[in-house]
Protein backbone atom coordinates (compact mmCIF):
# COMPACT_ATOMS: atom_id res chain seq x y z
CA UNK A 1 122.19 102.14 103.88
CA UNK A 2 122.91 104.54 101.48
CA UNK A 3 125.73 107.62 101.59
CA UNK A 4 123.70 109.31 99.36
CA UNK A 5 121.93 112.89 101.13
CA UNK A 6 118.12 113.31 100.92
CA UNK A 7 116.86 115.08 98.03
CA UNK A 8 115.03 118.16 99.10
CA UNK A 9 111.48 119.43 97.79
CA UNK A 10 110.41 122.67 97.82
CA UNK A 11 106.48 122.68 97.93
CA UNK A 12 104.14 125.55 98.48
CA UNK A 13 100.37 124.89 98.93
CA UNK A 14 97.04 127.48 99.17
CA UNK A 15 94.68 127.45 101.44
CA UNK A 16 91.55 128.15 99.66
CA UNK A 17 88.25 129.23 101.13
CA UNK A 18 84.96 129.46 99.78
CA UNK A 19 82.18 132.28 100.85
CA UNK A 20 80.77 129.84 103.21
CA UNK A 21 84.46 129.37 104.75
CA UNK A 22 84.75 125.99 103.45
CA UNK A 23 88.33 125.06 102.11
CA UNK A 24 89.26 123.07 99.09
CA UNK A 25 91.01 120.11 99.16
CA UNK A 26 92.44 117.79 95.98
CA UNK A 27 92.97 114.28 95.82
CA UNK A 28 96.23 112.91 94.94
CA UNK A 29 95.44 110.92 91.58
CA UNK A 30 96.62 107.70 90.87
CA UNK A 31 100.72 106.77 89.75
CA UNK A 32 102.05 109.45 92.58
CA UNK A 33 103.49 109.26 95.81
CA UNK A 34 100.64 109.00 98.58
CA UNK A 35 98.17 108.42 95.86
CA UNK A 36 94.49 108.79 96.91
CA UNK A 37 95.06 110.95 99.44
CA UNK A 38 93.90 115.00 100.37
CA UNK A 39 96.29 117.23 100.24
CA UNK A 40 96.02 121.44 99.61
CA UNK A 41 96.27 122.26 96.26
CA UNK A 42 99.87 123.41 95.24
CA UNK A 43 103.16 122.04 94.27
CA UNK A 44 106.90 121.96 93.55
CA UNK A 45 108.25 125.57 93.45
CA UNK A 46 110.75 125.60 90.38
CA UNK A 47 114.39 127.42 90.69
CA UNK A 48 114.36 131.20 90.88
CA UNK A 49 110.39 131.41 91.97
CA UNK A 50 109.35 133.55 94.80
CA UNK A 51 106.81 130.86 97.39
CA UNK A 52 103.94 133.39 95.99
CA UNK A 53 105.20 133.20 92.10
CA UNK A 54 105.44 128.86 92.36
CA UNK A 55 101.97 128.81 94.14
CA UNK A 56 100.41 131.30 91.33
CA UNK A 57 101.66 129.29 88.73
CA UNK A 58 100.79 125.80 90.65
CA UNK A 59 96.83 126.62 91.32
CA UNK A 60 96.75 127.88 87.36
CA UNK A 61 98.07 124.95 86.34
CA UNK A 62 96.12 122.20 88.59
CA UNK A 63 92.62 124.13 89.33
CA UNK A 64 92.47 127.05 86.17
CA UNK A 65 92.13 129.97 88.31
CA UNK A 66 94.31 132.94 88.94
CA UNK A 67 95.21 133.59 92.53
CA UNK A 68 96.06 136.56 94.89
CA UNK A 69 98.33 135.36 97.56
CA UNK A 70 98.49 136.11 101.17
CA UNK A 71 100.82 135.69 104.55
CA UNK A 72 102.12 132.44 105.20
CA UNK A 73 99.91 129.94 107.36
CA UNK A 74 102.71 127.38 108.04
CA UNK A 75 105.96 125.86 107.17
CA UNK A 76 106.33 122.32 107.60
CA UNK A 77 109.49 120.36 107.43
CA UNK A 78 109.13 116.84 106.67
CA UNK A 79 111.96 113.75 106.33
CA UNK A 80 110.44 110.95 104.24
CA UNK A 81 112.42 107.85 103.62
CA UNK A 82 113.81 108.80 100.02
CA UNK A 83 113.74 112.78 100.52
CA UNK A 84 113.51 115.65 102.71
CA UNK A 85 110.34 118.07 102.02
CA UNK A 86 109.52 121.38 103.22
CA UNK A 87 105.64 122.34 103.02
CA UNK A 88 105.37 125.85 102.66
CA UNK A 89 101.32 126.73 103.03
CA UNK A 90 99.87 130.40 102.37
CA UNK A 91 96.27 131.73 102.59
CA UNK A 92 94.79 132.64 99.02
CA UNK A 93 93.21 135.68 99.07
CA UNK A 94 91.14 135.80 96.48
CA UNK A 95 90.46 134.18 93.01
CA UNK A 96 89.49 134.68 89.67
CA UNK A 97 87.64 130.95 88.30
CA UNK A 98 86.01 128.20 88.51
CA UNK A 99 88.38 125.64 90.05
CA UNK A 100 88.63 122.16 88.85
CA UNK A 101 91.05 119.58 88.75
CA UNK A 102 92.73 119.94 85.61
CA UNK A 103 95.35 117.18 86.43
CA UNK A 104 92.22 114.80 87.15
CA UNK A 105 92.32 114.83 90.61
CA UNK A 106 89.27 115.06 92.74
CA UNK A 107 88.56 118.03 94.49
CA UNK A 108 86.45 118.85 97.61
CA UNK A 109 85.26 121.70 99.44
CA UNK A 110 85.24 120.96 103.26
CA UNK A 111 84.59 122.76 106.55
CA UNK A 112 87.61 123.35 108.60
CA UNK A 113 86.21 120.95 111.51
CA UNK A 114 85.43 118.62 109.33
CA UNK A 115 89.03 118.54 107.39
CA UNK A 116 90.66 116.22 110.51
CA UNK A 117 88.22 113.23 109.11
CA UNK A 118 90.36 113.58 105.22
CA UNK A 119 93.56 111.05 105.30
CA UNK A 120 96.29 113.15 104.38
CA UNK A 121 99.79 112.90 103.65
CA UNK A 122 101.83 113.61 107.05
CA UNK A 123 103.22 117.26 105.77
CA UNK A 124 99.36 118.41 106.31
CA UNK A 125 98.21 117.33 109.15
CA UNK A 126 100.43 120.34 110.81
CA UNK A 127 98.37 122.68 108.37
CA UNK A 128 95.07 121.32 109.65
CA UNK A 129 95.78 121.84 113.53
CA UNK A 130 97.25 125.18 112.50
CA UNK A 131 93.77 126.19 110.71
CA UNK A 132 91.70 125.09 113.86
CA UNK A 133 93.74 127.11 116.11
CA UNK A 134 93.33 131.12 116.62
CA UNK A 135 95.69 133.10 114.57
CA UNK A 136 95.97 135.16 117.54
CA UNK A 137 95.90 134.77 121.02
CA UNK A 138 95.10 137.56 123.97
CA UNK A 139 97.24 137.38 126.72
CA UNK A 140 97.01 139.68 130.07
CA UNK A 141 98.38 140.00 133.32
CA UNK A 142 96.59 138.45 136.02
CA UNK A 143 94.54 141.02 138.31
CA UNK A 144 96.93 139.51 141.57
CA UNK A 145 99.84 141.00 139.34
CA UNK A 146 98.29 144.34 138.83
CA UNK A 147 97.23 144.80 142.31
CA UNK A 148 101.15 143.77 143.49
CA UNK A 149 102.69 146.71 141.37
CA UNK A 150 103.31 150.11 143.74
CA UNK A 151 101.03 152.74 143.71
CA UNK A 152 97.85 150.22 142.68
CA UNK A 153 96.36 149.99 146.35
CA UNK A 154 93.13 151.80 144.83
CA UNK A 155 93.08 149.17 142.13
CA UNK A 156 93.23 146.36 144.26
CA UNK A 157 90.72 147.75 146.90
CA UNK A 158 88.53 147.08 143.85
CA UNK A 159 89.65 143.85 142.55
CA UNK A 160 89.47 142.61 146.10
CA UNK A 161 85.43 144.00 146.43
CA UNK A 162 85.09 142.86 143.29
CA UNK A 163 86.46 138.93 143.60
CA UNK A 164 84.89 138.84 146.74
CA UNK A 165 81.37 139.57 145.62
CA UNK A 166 82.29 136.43 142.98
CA UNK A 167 82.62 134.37 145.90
């Protein structure tokens, strides 16, 4: 075993999404770790870049389009056996284009509940759940709470009526 620590990788990746809310993926080419797999398009983020600068530069350089960056979707820590990765994933706003892989990798535009089928290195799966999930949620107090507060006896005259005609 060796004394040696984990080299760490800085990687940023885009979500990309098409006008009929299809996102791209590309295909890890051939000679690379994970080869053959789908991954979202990005990559290494170089000393002194920003996440938003490295990801710019990264979709200009693998797909030829210019990109307007958004909030962050996920970070993903990762521990592989030879180094220590951190996924950083945004949303791409918008784009100026036609992408295509100028690296050679394959690309492919899929629907979001349809990107769970795509074997992907173990970094994105997080990215995928996190994409199928509600950026938001809505959360309330219960009516029973409501109607325990002092002072709400009118409100839970009504709740009462109104869970009884449920019933």
């Amino acid at each position: 075993m060796s004394s040696e620590p984990l080299r760490s990788i800085h990687v940023v990746a885009g979500v990309i999404s098409d006008a009929r809310g299809r996102i791209l993926l590309a295909r890890r080419t051939e000679g690379r770790d994970l080869a053959g797999r789908w991954e979202f398009p990005g990559g290494k983020r170089e000393p002194g870049e920003s996440e938003a600068e490295a990801l710019i530069r990264e979709l200009q350089e693998e797909l030829g389009i210019t990109a307007e960056i958004g909030e962050p979707v996920i970070n993903v820590p990762q521990q592989y056996p030879d180094k220590r990765l951190r996924l950083d994933v945004r949303r791409v706003l918008s784009w100026k284009g036609n992408p295509r892989g100028h690296e050679g990798q394959a690309l492919a535009w899929v629907a979001p509940e349809k990107l769970q089928r795509y074997v992907m290195p173990p970094a994105d799966r997080p990215v995928v759940a996190a994409l199928l999930h509600p950026d938001r949620y809505l959360v309330t107090p219960s009516p029973a709470r409501s109607a325990t507060r002092p002072g709400s006896a009118r409100c839970s005259r009504r709740w009462r009526r109104a869970s009884a005609a449920c019933n």
